[in-house]
Protein backbone atom coordinates (compact mmCIF):
# COMPACT_ATOMS: atom_id res chain seq x y z
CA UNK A 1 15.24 5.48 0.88
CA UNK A 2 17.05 8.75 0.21
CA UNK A 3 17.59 7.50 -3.42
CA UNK A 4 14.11 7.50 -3.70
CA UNK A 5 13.32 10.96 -1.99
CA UNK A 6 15.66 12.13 -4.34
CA UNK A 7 14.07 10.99 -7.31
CA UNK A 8 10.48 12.07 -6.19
CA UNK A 9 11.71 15.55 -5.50
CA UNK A 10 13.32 15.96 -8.95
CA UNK A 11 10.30 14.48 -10.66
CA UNK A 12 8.24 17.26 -8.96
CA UNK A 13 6.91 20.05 -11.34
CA UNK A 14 5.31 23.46 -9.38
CA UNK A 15 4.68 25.31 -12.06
CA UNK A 16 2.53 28.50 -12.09
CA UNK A 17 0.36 26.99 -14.98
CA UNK A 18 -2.60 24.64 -14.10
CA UNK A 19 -1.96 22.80 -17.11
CA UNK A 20 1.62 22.24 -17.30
CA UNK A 21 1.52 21.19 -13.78
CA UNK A 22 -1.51 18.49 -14.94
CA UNK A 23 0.29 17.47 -17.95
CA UNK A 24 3.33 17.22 -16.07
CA UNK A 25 1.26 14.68 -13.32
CA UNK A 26 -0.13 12.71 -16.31
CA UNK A 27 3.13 11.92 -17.48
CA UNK A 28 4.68 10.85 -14.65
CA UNK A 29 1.53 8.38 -13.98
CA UNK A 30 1.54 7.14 -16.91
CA UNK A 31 5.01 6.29 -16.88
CA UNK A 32 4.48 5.03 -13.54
CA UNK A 33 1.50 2.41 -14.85
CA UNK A 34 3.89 1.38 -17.83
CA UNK A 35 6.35 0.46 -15.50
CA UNK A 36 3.93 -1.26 -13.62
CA UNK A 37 2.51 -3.58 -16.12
CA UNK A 38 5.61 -3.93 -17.47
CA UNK A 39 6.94 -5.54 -14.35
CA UNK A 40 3.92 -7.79 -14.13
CA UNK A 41 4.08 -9.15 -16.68
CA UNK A 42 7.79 -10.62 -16.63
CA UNK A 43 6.73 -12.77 -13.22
């Protein structure tokens, strides 16, 4: 569990910007739904 505190903390972006901060999100959900499919479709 902390391994994955950990990792959520350093994939957090505060930036002053609006849009970094949303392009920033974007990324990390798309990598996150990549991932996703990508594990279902190996079972």
């Amino acid at each position: 569990m902390n391994e994955i505190l950990r990792f959520a903390r350093a994939l957090r972006c505060d930036p002053a910007d609006p849009r970094a901060a949303f392009t920033h999100r974007l990324r990390i959900g798309l990598a996150i739904a990549a991932l996703i499919l990508i594990l279902s479709l190996f079972r």
